[in-house]
Protein backbone atom coordinates (compact mmCIF):
# COMPACT_ATOMS: atom_id res chain seq x y z
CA UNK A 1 -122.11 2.43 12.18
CA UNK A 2 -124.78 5.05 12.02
CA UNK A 3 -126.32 6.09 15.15
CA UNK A 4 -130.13 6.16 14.78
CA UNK A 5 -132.35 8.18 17.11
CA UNK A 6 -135.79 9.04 18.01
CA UNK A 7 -136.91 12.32 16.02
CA UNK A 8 -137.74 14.99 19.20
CA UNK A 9 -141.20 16.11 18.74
CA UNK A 10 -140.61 19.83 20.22
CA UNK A 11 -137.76 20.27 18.06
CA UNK A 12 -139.73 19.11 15.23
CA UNK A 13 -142.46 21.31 15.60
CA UNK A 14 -140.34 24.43 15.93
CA UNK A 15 -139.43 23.73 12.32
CA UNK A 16 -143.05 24.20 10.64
CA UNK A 17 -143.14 27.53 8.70
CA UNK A 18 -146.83 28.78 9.12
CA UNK A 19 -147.97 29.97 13.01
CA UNK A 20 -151.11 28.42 12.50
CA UNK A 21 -150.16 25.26 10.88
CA UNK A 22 -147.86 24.45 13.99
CA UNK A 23 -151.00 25.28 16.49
CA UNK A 24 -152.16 22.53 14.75
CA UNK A 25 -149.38 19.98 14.87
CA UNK A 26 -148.58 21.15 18.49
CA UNK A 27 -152.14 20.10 19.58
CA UNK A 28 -151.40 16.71 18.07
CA UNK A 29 -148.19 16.12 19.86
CA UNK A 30 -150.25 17.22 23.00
CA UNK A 31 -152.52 14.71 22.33
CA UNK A 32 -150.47 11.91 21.39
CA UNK A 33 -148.81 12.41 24.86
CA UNK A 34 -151.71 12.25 26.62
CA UNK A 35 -152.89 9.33 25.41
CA UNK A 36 -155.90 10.75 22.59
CA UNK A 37 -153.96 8.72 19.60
CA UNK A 38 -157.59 9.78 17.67
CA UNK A 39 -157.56 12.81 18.60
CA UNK A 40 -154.07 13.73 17.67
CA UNK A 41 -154.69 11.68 14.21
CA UNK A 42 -157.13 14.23 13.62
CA UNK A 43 -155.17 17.05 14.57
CA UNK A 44 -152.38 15.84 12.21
CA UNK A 45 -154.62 15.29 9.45
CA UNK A 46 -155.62 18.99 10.27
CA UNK A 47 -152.50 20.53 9.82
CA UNK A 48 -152.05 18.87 6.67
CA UNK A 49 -155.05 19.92 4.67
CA UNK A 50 -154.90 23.90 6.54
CA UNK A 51 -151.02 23.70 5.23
CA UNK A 52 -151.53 22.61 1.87
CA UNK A 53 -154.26 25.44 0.97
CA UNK A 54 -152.07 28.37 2.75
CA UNK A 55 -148.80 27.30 0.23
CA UNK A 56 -151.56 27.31 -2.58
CA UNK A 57 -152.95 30.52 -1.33
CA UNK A 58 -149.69 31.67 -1.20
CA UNK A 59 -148.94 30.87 -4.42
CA UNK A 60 -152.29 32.33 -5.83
CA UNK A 61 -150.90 35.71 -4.29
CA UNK A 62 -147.49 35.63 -6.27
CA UNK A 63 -149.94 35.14 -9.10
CA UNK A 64 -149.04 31.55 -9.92
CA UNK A 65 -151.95 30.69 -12.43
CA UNK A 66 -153.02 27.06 -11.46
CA UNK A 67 -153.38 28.27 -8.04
CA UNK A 68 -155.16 31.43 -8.32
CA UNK A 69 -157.65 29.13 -10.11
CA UNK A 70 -158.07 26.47 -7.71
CA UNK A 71 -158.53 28.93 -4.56
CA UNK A 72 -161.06 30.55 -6.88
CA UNK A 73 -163.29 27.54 -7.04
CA UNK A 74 -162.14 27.27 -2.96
CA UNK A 75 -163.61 30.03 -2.36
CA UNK A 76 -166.65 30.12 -3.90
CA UNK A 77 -167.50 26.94 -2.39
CA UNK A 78 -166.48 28.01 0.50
CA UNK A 79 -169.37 31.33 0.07
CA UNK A 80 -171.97 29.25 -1.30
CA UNK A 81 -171.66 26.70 1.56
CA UNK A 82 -171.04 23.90 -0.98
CA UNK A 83 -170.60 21.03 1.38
CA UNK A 84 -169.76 18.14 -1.61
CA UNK A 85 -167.55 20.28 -3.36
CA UNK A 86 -165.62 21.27 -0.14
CA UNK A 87 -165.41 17.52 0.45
CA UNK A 88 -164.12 17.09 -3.21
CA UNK A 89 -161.50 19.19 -3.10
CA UNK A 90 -160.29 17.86 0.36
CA UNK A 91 -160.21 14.31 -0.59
CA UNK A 92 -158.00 15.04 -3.62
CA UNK A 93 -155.99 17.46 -2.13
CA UNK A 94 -153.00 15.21 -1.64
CA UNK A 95 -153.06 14.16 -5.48
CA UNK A 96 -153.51 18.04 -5.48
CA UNK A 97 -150.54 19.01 -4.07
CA UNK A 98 -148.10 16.09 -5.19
CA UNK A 99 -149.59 16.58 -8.93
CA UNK A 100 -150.57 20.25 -9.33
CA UNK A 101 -147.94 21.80 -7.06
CA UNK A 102 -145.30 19.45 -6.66
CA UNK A 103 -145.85 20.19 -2.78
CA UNK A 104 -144.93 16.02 -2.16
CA UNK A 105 -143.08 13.49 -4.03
CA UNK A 106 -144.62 9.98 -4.51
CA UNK A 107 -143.43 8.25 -1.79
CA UNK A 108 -144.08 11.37 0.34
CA UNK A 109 -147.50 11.11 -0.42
CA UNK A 110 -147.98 7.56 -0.45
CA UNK A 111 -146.90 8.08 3.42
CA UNK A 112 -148.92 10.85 3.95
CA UNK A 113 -152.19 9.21 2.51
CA UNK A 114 -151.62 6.48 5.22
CA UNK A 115 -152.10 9.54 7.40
CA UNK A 116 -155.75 9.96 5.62
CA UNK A 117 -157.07 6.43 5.44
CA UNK A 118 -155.93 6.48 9.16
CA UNK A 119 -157.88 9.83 10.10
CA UNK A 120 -161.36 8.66 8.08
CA UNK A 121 -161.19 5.45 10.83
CA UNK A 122 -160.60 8.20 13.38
CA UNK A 123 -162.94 10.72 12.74
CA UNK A 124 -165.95 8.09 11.04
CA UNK A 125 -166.01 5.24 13.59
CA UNK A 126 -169.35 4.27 12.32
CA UNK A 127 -168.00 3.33 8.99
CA UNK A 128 -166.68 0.18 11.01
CA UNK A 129 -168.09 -2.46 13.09
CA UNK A 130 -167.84 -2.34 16.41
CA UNK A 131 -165.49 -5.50 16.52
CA UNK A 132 -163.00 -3.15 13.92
CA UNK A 133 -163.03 0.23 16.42
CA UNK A 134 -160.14 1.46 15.27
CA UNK A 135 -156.74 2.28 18.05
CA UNK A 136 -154.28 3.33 16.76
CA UNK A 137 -150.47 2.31 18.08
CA UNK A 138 -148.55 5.23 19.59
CA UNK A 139 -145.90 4.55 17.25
CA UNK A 140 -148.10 4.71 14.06
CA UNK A 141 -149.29 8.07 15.61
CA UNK A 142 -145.40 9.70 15.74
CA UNK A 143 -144.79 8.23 12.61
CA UNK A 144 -147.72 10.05 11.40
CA UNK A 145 -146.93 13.53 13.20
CA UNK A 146 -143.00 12.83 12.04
CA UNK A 147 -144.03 12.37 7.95
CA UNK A 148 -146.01 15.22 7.70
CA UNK A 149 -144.01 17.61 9.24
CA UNK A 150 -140.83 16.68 7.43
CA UNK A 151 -142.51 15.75 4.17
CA UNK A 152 -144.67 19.23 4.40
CA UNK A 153 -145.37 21.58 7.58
CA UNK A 154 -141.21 22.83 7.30
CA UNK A 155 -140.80 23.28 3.73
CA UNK A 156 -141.70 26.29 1.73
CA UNK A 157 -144.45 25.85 -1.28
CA UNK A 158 -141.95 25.93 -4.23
CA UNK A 159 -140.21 22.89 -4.36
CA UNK A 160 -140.18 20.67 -7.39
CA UNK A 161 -139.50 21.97 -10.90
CA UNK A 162 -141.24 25.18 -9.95
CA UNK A 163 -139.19 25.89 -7.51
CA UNK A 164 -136.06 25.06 -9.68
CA UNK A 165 -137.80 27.61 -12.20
CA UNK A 166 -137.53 29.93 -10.17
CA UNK A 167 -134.25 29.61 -8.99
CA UNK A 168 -133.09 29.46 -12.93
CA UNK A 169 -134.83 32.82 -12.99
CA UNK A 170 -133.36 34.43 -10.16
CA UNK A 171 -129.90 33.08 -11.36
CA UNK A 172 -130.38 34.98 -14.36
CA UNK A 173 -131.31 38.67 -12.89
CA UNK A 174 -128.74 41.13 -12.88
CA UNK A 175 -129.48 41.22 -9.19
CA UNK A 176 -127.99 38.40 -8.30
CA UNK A 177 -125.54 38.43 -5.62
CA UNK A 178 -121.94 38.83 -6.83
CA UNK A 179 -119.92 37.46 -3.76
CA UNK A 180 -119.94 33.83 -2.28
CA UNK A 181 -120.91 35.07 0.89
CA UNK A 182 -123.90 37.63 -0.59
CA UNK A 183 -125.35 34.61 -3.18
CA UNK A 184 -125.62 32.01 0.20
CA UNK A 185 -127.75 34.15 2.47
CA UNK A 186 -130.07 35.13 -0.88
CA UNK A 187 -130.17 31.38 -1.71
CA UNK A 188 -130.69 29.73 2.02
CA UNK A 189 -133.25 31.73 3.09
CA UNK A 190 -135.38 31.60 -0.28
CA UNK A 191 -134.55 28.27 -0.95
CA UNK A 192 -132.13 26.20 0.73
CA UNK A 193 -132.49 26.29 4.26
CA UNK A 194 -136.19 23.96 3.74
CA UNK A 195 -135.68 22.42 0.08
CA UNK A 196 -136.14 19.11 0.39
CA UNK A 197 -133.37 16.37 -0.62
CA UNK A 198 -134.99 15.82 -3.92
CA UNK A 199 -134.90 19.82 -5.05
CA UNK A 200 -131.23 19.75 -4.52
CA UNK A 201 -130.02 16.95 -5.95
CA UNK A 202 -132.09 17.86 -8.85
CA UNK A 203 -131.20 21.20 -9.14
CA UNK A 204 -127.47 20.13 -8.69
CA UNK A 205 -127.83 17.72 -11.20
CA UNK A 206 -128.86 21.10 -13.77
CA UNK A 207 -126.50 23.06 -12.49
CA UNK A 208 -123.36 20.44 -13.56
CA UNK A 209 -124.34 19.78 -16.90
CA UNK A 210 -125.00 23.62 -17.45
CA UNK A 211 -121.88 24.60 -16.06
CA UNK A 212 -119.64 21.17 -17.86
CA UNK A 213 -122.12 20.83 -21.12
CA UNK A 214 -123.20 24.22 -22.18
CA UNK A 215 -126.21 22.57 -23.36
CA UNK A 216 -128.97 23.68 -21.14
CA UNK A 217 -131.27 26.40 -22.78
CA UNK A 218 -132.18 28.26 -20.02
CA UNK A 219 -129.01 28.27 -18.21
CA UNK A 220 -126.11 29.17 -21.18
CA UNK A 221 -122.59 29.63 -20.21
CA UNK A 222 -123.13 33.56 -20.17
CA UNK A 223 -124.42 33.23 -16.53
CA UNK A 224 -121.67 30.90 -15.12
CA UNK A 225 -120.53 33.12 -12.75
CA UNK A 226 -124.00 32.86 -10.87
CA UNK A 227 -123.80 28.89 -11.87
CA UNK A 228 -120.88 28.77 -9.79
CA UNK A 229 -122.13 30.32 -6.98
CA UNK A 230 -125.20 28.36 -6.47
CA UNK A 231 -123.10 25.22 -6.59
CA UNK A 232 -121.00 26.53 -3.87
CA UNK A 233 -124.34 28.27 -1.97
CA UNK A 234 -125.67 24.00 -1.70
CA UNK A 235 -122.33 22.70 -1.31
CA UNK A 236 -121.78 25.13 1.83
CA UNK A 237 -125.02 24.64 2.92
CA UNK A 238 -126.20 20.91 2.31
CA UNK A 239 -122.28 19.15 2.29
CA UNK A 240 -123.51 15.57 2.74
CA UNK A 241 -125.68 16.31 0.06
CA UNK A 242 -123.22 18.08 -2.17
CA UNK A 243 -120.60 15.80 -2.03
CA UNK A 244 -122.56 11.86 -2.58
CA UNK A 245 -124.32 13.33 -5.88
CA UNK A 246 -121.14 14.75 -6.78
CA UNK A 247 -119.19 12.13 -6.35
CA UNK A 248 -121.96 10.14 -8.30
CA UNK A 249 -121.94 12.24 -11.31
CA UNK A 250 -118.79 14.25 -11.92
CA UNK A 251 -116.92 11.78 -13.65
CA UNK A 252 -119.97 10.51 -15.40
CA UNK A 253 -120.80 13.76 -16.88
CA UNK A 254 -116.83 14.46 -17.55
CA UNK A 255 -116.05 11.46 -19.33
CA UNK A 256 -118.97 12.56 -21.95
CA UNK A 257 -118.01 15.66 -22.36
CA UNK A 258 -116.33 16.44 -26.09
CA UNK A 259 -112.77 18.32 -26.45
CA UNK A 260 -114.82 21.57 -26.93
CA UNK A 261 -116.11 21.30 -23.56
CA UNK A 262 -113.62 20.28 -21.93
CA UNK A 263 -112.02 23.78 -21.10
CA UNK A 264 -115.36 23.92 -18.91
CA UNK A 265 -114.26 21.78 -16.42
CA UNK A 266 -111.47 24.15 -15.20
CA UNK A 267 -114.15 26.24 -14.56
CA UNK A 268 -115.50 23.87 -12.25
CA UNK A 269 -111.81 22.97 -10.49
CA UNK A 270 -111.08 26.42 -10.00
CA UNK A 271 -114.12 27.27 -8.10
CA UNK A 272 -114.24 23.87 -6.00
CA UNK A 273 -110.84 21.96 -6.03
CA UNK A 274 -111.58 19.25 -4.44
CA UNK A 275 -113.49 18.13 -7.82
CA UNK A 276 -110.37 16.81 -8.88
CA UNK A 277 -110.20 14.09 -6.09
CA UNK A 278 -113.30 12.93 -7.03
CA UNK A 279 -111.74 11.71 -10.53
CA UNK A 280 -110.46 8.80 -11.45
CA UNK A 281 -106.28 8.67 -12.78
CA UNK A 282 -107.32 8.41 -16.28
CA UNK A 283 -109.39 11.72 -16.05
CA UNK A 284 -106.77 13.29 -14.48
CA UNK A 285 -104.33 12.33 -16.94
CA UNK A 286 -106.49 13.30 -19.58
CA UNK A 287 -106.85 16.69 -17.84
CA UNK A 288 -103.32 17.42 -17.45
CA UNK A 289 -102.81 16.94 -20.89
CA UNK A 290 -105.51 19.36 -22.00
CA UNK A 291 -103.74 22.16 -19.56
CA UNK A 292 -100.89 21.77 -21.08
CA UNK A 293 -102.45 22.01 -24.47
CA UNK A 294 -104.43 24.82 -23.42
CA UNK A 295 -102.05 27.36 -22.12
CA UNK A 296 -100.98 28.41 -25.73
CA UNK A 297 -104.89 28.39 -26.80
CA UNK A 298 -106.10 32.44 -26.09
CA UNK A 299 -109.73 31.49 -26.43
CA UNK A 300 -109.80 28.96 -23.54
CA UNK A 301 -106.40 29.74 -21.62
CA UNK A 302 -108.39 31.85 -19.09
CA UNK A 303 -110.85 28.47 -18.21
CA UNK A 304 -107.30 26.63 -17.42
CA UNK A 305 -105.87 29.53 -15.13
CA UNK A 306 -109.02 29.02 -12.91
CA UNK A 307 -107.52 25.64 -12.50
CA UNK A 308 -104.31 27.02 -10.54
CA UNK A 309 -105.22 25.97 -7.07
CA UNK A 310 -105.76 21.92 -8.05
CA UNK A 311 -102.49 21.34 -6.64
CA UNK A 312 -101.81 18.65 -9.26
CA UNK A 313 -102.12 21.01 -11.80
CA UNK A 314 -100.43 23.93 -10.16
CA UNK A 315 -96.95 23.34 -11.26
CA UNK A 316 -97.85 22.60 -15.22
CA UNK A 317 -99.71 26.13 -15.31
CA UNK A 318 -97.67 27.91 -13.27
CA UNK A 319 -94.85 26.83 -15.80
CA UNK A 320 -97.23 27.24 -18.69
CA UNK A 321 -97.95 31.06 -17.66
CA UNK A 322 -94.01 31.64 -17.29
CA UNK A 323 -93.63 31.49 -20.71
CA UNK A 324 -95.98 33.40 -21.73
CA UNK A 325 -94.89 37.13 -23.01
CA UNK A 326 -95.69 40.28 -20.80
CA UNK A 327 -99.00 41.39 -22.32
CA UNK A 328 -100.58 37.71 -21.77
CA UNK A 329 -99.38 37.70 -18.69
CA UNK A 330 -100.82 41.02 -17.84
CA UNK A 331 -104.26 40.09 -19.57
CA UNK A 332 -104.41 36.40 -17.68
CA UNK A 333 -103.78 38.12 -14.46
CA UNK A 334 -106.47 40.88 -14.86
CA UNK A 335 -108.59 37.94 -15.97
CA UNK A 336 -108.23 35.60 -13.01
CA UNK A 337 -106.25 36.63 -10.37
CA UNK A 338 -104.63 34.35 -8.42
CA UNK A 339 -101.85 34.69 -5.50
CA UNK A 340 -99.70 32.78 -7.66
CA UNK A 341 -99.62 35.91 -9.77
CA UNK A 342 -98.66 37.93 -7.64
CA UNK A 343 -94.86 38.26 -7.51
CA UNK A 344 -94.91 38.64 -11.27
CA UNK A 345 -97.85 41.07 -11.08
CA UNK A 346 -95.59 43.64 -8.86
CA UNK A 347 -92.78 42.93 -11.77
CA UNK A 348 -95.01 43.80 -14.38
CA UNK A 349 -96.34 46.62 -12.17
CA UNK A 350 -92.64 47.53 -11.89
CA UNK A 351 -91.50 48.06 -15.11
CA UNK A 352 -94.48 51.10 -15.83
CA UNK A 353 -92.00 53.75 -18.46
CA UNK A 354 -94.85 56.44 -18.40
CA UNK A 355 -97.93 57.49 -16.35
CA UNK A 356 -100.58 56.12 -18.56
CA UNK A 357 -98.58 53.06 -18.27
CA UNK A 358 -98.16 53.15 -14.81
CA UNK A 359 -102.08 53.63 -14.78
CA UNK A 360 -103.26 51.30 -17.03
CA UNK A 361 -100.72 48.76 -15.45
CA UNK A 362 -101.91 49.77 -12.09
CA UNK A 363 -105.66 48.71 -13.34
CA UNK A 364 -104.77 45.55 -14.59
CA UNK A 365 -102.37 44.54 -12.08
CA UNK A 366 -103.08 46.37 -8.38
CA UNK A 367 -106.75 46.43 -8.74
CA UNK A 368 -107.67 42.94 -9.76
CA UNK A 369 -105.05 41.24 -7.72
CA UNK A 370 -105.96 43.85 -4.66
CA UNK A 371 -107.95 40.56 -2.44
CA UNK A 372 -104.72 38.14 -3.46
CA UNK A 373 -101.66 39.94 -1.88
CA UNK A 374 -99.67 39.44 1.27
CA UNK A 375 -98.08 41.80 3.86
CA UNK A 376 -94.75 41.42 2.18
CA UNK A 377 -96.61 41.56 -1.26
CA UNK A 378 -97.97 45.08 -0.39
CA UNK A 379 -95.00 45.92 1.02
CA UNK A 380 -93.01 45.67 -1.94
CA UNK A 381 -95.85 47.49 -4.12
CA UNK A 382 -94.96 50.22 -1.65
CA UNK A 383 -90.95 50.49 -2.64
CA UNK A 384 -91.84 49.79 -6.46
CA UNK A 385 -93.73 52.81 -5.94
CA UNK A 386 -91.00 54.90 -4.35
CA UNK A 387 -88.62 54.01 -6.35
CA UNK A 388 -90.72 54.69 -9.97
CA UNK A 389 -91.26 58.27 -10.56
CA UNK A 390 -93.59 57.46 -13.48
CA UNK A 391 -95.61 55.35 -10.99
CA UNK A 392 -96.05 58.01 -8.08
CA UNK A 393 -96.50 60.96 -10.32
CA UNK A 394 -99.12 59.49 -12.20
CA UNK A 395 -102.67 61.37 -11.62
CA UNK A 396 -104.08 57.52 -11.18
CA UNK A 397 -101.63 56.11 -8.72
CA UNK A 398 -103.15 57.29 -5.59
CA UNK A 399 -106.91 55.78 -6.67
CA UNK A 400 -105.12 52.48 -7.03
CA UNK A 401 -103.07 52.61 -3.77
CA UNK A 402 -106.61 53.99 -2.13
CA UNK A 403 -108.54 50.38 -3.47
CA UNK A 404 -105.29 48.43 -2.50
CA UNK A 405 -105.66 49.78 1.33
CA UNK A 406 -109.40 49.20 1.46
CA UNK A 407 -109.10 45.97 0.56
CA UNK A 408 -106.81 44.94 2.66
CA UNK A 409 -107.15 46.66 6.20
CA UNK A 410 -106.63 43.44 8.08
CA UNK A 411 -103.24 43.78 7.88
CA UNK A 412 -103.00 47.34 8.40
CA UNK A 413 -100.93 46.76 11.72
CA UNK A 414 -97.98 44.62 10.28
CA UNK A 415 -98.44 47.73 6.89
CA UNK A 416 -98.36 50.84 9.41
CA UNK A 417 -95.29 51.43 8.44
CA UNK A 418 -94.84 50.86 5.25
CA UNK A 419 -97.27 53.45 4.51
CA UNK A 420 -95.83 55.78 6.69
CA UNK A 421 -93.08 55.30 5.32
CA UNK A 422 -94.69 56.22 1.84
CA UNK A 423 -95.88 59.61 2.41
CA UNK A 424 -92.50 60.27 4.11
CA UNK A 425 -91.25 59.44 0.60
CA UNK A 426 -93.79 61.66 -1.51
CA UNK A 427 -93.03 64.67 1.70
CA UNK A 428 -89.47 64.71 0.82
CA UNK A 429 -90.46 64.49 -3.55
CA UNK A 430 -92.69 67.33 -2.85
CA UNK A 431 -90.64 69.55 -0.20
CA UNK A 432 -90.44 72.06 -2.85
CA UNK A 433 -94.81 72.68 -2.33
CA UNK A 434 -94.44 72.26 0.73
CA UNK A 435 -92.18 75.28 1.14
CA UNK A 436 -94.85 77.46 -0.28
CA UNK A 437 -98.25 75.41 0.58
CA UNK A 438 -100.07 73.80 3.64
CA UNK A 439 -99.33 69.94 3.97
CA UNK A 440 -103.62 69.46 3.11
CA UNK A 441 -103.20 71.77 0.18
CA UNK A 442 -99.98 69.94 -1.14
CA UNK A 443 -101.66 66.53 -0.97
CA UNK A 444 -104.81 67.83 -2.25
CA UNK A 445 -102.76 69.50 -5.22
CA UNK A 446 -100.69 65.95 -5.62
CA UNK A 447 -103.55 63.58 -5.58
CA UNK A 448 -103.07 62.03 -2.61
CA UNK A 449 -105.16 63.50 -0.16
CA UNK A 450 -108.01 60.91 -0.01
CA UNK A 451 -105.48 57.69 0.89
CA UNK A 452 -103.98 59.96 3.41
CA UNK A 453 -107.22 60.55 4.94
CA UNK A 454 -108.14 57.26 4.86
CA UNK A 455 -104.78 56.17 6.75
CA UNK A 456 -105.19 59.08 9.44
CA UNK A 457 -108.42 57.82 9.95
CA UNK A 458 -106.95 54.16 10.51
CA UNK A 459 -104.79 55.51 13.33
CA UNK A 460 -101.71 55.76 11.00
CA UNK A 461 -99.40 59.15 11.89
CA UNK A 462 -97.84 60.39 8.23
CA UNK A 463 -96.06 62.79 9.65
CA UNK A 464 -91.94 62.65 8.87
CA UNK A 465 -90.53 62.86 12.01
């Protein structure tokens, strides 16, 4: 059973975005715990109409049309003290903002206008007879003072399908984050940390058929990358949220989805597995089938490698890339790397009969897979290196080893070793220079010297003993 509790006011308050507009809302709590239901009414109504202007003003400075041309009339009212224009604007400022701006949905307003019928008996007690004086109930009051700050005072002034504009704009900049990690700061503190429930299932909603359907205009499949990322930015950041609309949809949208789309949902899988539970057997079934189908298909088999880590559908593509020939294999792998790969990477990586090859095998192999190996992966890079003269000779090698270290330093302590052990190698290949040059000038001459600086500076001693 749900537990259901009393909203704390404080905590509440701390949540309202502009300074000024929580002066405002803070006064009203004062109030309503003092006993001045009126008064903090009032002060609540307040706080609504100073919020929604700022969020229009602010607006008007980003140089959203609509609003620059309703603070425009604002202000001149304001300068030529036009009292029933001022009064005007104010008493259609919620249709205003749920209308214009998209500030409020409709039952969000319909709340809040209980808000203003309840302030007018506040603030115009002659409008009433004196048998009518209106008092209000400290409950209505907190409901009041709850509404408005949740339906308004804490969220920012996009919302809506402006605010899903805009994020369908800044998906599309070549600015856009390129890491998981990067895209949810950049999308929680513009967006996500105070969109409202309504923004993100919406905007999820978008985000699924662009990413499944390919049929969205403004989002095309050219930008899935950054599709991808947003879904995982809300599903990291509103779960609950995430996960009921998804579970709502996904099959929905899957099961009308024709065969040319289908390669789309692997897409999906591979960067959220746990899409696959939310299937039903006959989807998966179907889905299984289309792997298998897929794997000998070279315009989609990329989609389907994606896929690898839905552990039902691990063991058909794993089987499926097998049986592929060497230069697939190399091109899936520099495609989407996966640790699955990675044993047959270093095989690949292994077999290098020449230093471009052992370059241009080092590029598609070492670098992409550099975030996907183990200790005892890297470790046996390390001997196929040793042991492949076309591989440690090659001018390129050392670059390669260089991004294979940085990107794995966390396990320098259980590698120290194995590097060492490396450059004790290449000492004894190159004893000959070293018989007529300094050990800097040697590894300078051989290519090596930046990795070796890199591993002194780690604390790692290359000296041979």
């Amino acid at each position: 059973m749900k537990e259901v509790r009393l909203t704390d006011l404080d905590e509440l308050a701390l949540k309202v975005r502009d300074r000024t507009a929580r002066s405002y809302i803070l006064e009203a709590i004062d109030a309503y715990r003092g006993g001045a239901y009126r008064s903090a009414i009032v002060s609540t109504w307040i706080a609504v109409t100073f919020d929604v202007i700022s969020k229009i003003r602010e607006l008007s400075n980003q140089g959203d049309p609509m609003a620059q041309d309703f603070i425009n009339k604002l202000d001149q009212a304001i300068a030529a003290k036009q009292i029933r224009q001022l009064q005007n604007i104010e008493e259609d400022l919620l249709k205003t903002a749920t209308i214009d701006f998209e500030f409020l949905s409709d039952q969000e307003q319909v709340d809040i206008t209980r808000l203003k019928d309840d302030r007018n008996l506040c603030a115009h007690p002659a409008f009433v007879s004196e048998e009518m004086l209106f008092e209000p109930e400290p409950e209505r009051v907190r409901m009041h003072i709850v509404h408005v700050v949740k339906h308004l005072l804490q969220h920012q002034p996009v919302q809506g399908k402006s605010a899903i504009a805009r994020i369908v704009r800044d998906i599309k900049t070549t600015s856009f984050p390129p890491t998981l990690d990067a895209a949810c700061i950049f999308l929680n503190s513009r967006y996500f940390d105070r969109a409202k429930r309504s923004l993100t299932e919406n905007l999820l909603f978008l985000l699924l058929k662009a990413i499944l359907r390919g049929d969205v205009p403004d989002l095309p499949l050219t930008y899935a990358r950054q599709i991808l990322l947003t879904l995982q930015a809300i599903s990291n950041r509103h779960p609950d949220i995430y996960e009921e609309r998804m579970k709502a949809k996904l099959l929905t949208i899957i099961e009308s989805l024709d065969e040319g789309c289908l390669p789309n949902v692997f897409r999906l899988l591979g960067a959220d597995p746990r899409c696959w539970n939310w299937l039903d057997e006959s989807a998966k079934i179907h889905l299984k089938e289309v792997t298998q189908v897929s794997l000998n298909k070279p315009s989609i088999r990329n989609s389907v490698f994606e896929a690898i880590l839905v552990n039902d559908l691990k063991p058909i593509i794993i089987e499926g890339f097998n049986e592929l020939s060497s230069e697939i294999q190399i091109s899936v792998i520099k495609a989407t790397p996966q640790p699955e790969f990675a044993t047959q990477a270093i095989a690949l990586y292994s077999k290098a009969s020449d230093y471009r090859g052992a370059e241009r095998l080092g590029e598609s192999l070492i670098f992409p897979m550099a975030n996907c190996f183990s200790v005892a992966n890297i470790q046996d890079i390390l001997r196929v290196v040793e042991k492949n003269s076309q591989i440690y000779d090659a001018t390129g090698t050392p670059a390669i080893l260089e991004e294979l270290f940085e990107k794995n330093k966390q396990y320098l302590p259980d590698l120290r070793e194995s590097w060492k052990s490396l450059f004790v190698f290449l000492h004894s290949q190159y004893s000959w220079l070293y018989n007529k040059s300094e050990d800097s000038e040697v590894l300078k001459e051989t290519g090596w010297e930046n990795l070796a600086n890199r591993l002194k500076a780690a604390g790692v001693n290359l000296s041979p003993e």
